[in-house]
C-alpha atoms as a PDB file:
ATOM      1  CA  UNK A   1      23.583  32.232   2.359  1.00  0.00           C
ATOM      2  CA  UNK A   2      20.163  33.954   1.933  1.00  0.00           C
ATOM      3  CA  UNK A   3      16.899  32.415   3.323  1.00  0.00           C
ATOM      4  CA  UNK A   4      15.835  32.432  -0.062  1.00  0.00           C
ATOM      5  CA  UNK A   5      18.620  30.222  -1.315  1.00  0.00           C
ATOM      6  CA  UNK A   6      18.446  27.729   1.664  1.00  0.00           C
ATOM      7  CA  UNK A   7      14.865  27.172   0.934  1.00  0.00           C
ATOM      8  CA  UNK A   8      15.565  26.067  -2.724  1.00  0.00           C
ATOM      9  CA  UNK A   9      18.443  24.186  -1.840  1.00  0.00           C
ATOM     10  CA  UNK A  10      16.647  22.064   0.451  1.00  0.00           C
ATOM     11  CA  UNK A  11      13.443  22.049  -1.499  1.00  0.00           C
ATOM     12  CA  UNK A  12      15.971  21.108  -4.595  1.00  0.00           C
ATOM     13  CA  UNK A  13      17.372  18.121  -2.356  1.00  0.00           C
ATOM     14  CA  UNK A  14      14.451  16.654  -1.069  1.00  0.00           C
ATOM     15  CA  UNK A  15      12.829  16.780  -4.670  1.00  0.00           C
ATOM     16  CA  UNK A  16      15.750  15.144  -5.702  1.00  0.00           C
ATOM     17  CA  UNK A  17      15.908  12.451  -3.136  1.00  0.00           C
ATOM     18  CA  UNK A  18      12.217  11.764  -3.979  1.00  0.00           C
ATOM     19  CA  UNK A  19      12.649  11.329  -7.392  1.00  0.00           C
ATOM     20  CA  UNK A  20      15.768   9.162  -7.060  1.00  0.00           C
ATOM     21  CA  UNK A  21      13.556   6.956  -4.977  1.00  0.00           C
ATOM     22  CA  UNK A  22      10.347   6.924  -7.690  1.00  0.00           C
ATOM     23  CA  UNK A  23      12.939   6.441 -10.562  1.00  0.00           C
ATOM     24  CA  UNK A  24      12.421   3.216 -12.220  1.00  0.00           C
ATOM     25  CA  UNK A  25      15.629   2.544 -14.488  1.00  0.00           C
ATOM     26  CA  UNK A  26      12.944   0.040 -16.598  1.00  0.00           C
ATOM     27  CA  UNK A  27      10.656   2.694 -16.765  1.00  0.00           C
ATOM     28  CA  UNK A  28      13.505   5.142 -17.863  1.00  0.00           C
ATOM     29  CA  UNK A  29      15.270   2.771 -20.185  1.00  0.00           C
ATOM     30  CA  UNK A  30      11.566   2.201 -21.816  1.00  0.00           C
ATOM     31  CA  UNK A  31      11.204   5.594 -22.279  1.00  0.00           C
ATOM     32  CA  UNK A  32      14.686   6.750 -23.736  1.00  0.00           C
ATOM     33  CA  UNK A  33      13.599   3.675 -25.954  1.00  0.00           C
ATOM     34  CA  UNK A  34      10.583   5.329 -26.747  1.00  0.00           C
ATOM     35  CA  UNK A  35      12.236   8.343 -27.646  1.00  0.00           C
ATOM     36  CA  UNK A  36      14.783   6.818 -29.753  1.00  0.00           C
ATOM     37  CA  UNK A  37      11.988   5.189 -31.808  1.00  0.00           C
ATOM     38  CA  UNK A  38      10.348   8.759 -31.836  1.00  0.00           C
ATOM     39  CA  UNK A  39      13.464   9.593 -33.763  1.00  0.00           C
ATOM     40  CA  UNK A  40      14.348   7.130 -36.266  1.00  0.00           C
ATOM     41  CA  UNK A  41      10.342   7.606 -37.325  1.00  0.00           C
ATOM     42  CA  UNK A  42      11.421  11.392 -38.173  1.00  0.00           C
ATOM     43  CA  UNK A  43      14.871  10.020 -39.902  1.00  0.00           C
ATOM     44  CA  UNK A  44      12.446   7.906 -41.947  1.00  0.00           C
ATOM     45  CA  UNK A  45      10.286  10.347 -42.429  1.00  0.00           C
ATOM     46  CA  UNK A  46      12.806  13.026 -43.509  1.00  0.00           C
ATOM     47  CA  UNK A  47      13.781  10.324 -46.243  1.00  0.00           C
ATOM     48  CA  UNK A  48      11.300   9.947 -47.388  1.00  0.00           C
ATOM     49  CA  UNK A  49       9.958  13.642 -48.173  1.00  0.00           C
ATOM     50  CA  UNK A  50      13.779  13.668 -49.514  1.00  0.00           C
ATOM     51  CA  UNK A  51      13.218  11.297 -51.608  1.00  0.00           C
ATOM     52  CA  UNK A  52       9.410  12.395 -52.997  1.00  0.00           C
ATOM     53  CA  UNK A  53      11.506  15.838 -53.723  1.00  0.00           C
ATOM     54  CA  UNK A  54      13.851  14.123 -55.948  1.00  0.00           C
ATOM     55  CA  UNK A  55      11.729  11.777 -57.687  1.00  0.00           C
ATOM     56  CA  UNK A  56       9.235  14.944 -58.635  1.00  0.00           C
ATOM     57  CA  UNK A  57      12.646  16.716 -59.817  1.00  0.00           C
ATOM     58  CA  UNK A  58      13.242  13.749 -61.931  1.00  0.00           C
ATOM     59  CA  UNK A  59       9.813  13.597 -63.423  1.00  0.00           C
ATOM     60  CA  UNK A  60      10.035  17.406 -64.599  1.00  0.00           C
ATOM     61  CA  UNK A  61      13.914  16.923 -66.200  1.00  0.00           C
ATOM     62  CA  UNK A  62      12.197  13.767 -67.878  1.00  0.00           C
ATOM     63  CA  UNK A  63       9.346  16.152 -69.523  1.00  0.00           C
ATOM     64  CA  UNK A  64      11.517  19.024 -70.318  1.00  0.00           C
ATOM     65  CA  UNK A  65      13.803  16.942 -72.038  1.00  0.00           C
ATOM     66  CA  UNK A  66      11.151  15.068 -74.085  1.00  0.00           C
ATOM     67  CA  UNK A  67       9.942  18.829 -74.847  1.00  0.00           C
ATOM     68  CA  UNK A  68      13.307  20.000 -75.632  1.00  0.00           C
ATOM     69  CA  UNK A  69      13.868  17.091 -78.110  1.00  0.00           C
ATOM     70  CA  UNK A  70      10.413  17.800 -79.344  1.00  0.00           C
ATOM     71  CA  UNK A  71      11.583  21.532 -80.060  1.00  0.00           C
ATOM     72  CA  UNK A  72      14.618  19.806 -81.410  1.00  0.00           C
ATOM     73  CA  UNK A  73      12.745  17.845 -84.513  1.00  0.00           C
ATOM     74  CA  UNK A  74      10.452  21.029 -84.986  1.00  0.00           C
ATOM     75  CA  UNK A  75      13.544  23.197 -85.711  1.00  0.00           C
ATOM     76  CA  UNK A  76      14.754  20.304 -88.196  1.00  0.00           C
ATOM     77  CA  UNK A  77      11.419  20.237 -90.221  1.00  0.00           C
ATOM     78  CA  UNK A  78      11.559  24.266 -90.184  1.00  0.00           C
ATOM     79  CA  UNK A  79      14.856  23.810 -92.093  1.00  0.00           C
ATOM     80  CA  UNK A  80      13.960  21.304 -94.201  1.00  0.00           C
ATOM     81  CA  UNK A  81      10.696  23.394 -94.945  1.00  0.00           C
ATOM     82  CA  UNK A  82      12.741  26.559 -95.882  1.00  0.00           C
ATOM     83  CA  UNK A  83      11.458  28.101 -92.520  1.00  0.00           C
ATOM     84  CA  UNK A  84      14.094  29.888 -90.846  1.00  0.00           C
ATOM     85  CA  UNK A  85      12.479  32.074 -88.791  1.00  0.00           C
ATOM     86  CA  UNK A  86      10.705  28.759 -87.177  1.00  0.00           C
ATOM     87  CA  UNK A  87      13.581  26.896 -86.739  1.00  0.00           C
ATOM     88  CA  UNK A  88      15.452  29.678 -84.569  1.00  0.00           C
ATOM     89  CA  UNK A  89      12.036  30.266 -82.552  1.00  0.00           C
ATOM     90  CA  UNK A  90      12.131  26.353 -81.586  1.00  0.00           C
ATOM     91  CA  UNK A  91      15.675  26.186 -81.246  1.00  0.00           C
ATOM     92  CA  UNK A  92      15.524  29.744 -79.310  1.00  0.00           C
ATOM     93  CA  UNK A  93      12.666  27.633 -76.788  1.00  0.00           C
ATOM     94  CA  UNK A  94      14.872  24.785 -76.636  1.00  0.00           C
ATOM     95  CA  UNK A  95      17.511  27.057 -75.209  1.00  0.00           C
ATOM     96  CA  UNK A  96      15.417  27.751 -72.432  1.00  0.00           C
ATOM     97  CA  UNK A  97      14.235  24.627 -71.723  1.00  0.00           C
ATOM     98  CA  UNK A  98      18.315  23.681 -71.771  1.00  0.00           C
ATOM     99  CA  UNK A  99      18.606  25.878 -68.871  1.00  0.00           C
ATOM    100  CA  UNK A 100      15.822  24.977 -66.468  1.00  0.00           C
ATOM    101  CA  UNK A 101      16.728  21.611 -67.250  1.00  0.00           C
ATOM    102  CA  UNK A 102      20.491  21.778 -66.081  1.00  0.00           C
ATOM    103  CA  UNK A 103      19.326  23.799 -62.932  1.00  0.00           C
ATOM    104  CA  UNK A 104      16.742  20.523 -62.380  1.00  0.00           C
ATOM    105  CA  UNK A 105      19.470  18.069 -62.824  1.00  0.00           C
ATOM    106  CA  UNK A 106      21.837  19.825 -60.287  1.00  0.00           C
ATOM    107  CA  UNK A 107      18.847  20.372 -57.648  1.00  0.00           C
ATOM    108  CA  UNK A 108      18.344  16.380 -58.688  1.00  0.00           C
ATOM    109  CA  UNK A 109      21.656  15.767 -57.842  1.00  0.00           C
ATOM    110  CA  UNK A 110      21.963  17.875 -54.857  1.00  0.00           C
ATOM    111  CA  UNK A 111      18.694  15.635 -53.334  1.00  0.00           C
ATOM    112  CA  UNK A 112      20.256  12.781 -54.307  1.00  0.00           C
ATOM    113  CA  UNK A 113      23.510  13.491 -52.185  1.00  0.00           C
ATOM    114  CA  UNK A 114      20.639  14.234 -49.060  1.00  0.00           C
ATOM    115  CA  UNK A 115      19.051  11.206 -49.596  1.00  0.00           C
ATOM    116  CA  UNK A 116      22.244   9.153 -49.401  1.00  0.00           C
ATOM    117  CA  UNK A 117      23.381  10.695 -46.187  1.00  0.00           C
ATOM    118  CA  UNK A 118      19.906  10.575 -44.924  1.00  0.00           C
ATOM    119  CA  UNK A 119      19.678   6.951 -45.554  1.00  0.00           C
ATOM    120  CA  UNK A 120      22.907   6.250 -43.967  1.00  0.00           C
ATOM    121  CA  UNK A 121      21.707   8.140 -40.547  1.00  0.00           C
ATOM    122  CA  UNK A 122      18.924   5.938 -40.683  1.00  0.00           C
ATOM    123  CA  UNK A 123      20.686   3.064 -40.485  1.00  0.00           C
ATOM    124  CA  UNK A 124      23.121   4.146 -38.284  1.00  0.00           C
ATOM    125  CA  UNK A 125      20.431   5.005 -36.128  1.00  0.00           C
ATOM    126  CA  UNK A 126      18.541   2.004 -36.994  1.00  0.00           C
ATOM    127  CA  UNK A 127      21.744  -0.492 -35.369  1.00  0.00           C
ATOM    128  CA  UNK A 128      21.913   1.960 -32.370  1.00  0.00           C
ATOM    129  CA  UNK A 129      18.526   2.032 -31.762  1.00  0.00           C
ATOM    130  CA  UNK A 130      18.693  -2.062 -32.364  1.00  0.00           C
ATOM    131  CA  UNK A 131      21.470  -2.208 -29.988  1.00  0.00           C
ATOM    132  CA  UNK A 132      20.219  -0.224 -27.654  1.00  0.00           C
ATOM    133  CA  UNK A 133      16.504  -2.367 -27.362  1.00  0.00           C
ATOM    134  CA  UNK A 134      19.468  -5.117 -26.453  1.00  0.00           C
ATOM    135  CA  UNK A 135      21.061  -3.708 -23.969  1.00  0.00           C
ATOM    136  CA  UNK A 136      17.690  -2.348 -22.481  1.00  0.00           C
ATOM    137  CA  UNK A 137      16.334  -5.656 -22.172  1.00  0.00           C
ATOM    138  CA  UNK A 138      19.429  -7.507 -20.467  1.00  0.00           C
ATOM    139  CA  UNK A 139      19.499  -4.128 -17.704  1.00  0.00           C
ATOM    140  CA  UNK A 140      15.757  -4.089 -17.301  1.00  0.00           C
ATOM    141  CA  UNK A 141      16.145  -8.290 -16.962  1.00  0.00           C
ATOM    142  CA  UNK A 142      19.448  -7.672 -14.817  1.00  0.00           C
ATOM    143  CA  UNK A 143      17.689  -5.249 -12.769  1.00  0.00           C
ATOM    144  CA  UNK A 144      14.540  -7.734 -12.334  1.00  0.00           C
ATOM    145  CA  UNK A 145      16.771 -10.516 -10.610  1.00  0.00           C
ATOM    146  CA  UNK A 146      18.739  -8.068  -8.368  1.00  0.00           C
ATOM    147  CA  UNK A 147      15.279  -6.523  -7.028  1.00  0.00           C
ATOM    148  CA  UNK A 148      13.840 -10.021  -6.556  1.00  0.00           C
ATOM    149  CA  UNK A 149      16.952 -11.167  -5.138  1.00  0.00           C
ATOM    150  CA  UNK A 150      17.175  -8.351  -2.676  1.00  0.00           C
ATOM    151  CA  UNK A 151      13.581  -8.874  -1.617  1.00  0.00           C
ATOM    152  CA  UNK A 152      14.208 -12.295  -0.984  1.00  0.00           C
ATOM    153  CA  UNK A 153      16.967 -11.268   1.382  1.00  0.00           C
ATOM    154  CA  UNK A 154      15.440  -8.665   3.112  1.00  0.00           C
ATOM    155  CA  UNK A 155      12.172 -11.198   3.418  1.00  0.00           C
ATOM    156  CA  UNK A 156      14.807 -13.598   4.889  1.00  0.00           C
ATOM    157  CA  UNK A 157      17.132 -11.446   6.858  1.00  0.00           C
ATOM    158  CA  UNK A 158      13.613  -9.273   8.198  1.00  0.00           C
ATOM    159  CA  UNK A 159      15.258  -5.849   7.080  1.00  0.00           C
ATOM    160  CA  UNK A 160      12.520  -4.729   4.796  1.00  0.00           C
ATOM    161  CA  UNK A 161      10.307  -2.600   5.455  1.00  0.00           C
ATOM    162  CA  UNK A 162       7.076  -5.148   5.406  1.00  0.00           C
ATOM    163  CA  UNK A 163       8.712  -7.794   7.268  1.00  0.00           C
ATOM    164  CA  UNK A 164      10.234  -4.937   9.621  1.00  0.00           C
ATOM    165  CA  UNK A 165       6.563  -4.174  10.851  1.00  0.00           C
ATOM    166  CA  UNK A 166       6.009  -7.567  11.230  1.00  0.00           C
ATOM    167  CA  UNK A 167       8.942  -7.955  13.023  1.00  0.00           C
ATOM    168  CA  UNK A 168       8.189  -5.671  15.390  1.00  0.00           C
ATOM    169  CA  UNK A 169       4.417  -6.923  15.481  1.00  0.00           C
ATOM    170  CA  UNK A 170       5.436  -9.887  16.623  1.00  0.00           C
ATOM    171  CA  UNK A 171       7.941  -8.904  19.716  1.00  0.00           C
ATOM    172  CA  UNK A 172       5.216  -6.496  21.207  1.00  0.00           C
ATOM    173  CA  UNK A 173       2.759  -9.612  21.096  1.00  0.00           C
ATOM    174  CA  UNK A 174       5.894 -11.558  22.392  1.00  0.00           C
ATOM    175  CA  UNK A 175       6.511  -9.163  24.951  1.00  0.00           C
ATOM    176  CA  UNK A 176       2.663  -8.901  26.016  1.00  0.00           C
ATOM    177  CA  UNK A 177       2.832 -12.655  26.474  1.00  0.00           C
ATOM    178  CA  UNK A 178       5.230 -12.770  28.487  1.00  0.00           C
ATOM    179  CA  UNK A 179       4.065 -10.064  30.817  1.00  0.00           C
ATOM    180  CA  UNK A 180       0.998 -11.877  31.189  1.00  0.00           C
ATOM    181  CA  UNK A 181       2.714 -15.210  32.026  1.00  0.00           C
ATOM    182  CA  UNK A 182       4.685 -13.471  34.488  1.00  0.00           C
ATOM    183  CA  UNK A 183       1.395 -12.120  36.492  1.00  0.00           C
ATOM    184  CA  UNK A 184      -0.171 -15.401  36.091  1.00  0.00           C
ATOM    185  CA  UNK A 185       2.866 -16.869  37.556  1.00  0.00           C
ATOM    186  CA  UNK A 186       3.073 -14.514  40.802  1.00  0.00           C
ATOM    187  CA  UNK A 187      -0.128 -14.587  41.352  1.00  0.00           C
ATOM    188  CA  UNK A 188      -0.072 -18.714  41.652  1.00  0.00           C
ATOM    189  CA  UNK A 189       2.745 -17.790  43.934  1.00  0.00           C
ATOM    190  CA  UNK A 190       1.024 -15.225  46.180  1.00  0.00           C
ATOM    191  CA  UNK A 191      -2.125 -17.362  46.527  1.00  0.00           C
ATOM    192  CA  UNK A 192      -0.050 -20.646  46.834  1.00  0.00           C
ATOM    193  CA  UNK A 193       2.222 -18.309  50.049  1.00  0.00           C
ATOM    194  CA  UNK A 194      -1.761 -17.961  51.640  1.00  0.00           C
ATOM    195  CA  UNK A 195      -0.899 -13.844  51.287  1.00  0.00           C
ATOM    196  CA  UNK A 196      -3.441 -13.658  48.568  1.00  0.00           C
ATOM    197  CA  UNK A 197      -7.089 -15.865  49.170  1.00  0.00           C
ATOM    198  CA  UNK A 198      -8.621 -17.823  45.905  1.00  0.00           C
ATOM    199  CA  UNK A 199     -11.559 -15.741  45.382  1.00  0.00           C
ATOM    200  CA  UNK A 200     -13.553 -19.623  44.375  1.00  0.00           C
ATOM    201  CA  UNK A 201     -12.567 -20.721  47.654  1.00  0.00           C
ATOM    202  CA  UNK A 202     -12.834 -16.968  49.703  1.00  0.00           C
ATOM    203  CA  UNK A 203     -16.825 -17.193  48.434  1.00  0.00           C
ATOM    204  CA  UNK A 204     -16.915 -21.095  49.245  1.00  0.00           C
ATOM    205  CA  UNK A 205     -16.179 -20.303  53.010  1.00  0.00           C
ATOM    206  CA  UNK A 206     -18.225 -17.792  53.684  1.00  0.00           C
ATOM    207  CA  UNK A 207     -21.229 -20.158  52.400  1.00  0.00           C
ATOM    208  CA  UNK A 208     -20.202 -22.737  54.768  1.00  0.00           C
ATOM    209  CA  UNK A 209     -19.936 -20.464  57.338  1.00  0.00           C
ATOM    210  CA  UNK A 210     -23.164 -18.941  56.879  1.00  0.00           C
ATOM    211  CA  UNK A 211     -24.378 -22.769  57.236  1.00  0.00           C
ATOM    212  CA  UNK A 212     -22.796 -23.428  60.058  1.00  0.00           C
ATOM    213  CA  UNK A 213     -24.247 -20.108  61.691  1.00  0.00           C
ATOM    214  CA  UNK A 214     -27.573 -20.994  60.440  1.00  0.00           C
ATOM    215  CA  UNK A 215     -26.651 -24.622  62.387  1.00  0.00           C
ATOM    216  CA  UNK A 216     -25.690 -23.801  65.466  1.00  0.00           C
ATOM    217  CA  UNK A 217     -28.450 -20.843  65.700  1.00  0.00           C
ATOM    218  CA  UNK A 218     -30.800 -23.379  64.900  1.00  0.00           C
ATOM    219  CA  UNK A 219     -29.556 -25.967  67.808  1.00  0.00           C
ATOM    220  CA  UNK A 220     -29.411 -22.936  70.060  1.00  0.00           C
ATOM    221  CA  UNK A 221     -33.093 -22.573  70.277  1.00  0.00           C
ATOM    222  CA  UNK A 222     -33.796 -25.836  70.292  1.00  0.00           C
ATOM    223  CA  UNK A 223     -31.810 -26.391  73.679  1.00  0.00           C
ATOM    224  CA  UNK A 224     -33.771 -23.302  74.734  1.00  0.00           C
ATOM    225  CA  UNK A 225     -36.753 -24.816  73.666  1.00  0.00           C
ATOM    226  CA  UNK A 226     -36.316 -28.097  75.580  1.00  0.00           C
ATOM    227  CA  UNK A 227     -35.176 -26.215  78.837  1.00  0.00           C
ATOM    228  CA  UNK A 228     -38.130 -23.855  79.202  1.00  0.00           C
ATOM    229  CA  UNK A 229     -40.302 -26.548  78.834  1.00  0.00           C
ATOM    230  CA  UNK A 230     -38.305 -29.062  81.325  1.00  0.00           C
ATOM    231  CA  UNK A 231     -38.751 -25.927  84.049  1.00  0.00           C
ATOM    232  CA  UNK A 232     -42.946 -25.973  83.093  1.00  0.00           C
ATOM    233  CA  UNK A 233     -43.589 -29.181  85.600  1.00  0.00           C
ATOM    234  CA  UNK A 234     -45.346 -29.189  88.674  1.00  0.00           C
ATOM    235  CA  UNK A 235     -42.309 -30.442  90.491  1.00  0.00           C
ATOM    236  CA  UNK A 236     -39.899 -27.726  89.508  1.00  0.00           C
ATOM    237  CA  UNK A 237     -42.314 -25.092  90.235  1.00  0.00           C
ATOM    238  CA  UNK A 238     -42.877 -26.134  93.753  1.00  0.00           C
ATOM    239  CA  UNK A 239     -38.928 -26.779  94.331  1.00  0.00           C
ATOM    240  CA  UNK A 240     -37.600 -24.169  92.934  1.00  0.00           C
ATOM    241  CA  UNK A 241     -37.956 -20.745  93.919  1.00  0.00           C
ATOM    242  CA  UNK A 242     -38.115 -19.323  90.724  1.00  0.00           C
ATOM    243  CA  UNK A 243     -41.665 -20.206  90.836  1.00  0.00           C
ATOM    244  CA  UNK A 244     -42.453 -17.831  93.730  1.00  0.00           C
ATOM    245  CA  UNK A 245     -40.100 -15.595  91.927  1.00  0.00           C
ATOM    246  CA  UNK A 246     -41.985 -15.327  88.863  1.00  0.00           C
ATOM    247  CA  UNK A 247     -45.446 -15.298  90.978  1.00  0.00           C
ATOM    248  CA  UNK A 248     -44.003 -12.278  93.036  1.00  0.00           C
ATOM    249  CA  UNK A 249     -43.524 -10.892  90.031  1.00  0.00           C
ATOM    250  CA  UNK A 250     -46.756 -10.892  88.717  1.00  0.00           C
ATOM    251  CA  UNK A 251     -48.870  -7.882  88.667  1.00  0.00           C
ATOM    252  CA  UNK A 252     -51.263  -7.608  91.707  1.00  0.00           C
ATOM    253  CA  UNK A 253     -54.685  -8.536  90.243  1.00  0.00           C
ATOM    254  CA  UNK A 254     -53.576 -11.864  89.323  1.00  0.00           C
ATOM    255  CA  UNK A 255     -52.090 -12.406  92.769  1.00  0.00           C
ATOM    256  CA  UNK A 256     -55.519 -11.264  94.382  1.00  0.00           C
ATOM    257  CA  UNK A 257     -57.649 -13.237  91.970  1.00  0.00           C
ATOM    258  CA  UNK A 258     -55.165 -16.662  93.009  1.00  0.00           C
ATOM    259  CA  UNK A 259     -56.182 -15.370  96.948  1.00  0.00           C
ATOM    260  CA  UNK A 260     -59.692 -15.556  96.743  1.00  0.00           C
ATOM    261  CA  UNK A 261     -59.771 -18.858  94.407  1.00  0.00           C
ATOM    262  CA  UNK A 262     -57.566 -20.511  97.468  1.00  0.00           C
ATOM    263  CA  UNK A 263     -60.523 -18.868 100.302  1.00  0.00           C
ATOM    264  CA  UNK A 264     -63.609 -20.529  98.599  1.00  0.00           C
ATOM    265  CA  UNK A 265     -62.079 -23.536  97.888  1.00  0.00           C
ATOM    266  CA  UNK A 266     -61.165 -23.650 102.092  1.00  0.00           C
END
């Protein structure tokens, strides 16, 4: 098979498919309907022009008759009036109008004969087309209940398309719950196992303990405090020698200045 060929068999197929799945059979039973109608307007029609034929058919026979008989009575009088010559020139016409009126009459009759059969395909078409509006309206109402049924079970069963999406809508928020439950869950687990600290109460320590620091630092130099100035008296200066210590180490002015306060006061 040519590439040529493949192509238009599959474009041939998908068209098809897709207009299988448009396809309304109410929308094509409406139509066919439609075009039925279309139809039995023409038959109608078409008897009617029929019939106009024949009746102006009729009309002429009628007046070349009347003119024929006319010719008739003139050919009479002619003979009665001695006229001879008159009577076989009217009689001569009437001749003529003899012939065109037998051609009339078969023409007539030959309309007539349409007419009929035109009239019966009317009404033959008339009952079909009848018949056929039933038929259409018990499919199309057929058709109705079997979509609306089928809906109803695919909006039950969750096969249709609409409730399909939904469907599936629903177990990914399912499934995102559940994830989330289960983190939730081993997280309470790790923090209840002490491997993983609550943040509230990792924070809360460390402001107590900064408290406590602040505490302790606090009664640190307050000991301090009280110490240094316990060792200030006169008593622990001249026991101790940390006195003389801290007077060795003073720088040498101070110690000379202290020497010659001690000679003038001797």
């Amino acid at each position: 098979m040519s590439l040529m060929k493949r192509i238009s068999l599959i474009f041939r197929s998908k068209a098809n498919k897709a207009l299988d799945k448009a396809e309304d059979p109410r929308e094509t039973l409406d139509y066919s309907y439609q075009r039925q109608l279309e139809l039995l307007s023409k038959v109608r029609r078409g008897v009617a022009d029929v019939a106009t034929s024949r009746k102006r058919v009729e009309l002429q026979v009628n007046q070349l008759e009347q003119q024929a008989a006319k010719l008739q009575g003139q050919a009479e009088k002619a003979i009665g009036a001695g006229r001879e010559d008159l009577a076989r020139e009217a009689l001569t016409r009437k001749s003529g109008l003899t012939s065109q009126i037998t051609a009339l009459k078969e023409q007539q009759a030959t309309l007539q004969g349409e007419e009929e059969k035109l009239v019966l395909a009317q009404q033959r078409l008339q009952a079909k087309v009848e018949a056929f509006r039933t038929r259409k309206e018990t499919i199309k109402a057929t058709y109705t209940a079997a979509e609306a049924q089928t809906r109803i079970g695919e909006a039950m069963s969750g096969i249709g398309e609409e409730m399909g999406d939904v469907g599936l809508a629903i177990q990914r928020a399912e499934d995102k719950t559940a994830q989330m439950q289960a983190r939730g869950q081993a997280i309470d687990e790790l923090i209840a196992s002490g491997a993983l600290d609550d943040a509230s109460q990792l924070n809360a320590g460390d402001d107590i303990s900064r408290e406590l620091d602040a505490l302790s630092s606090s009664s640190d130099v307050e000991a301090e405090l009280a110490r240094l100035k316990a060792g200030s008296t006169p008593q622990a200066i001249e026991s101790g020698d940390e006195g003389g210590d801290i007077l060795a180490e003073q720088p040498e002015t101070v110690r000379a200045e202290g020497e010659s306060n001690e000679g003038g006061r001797a």
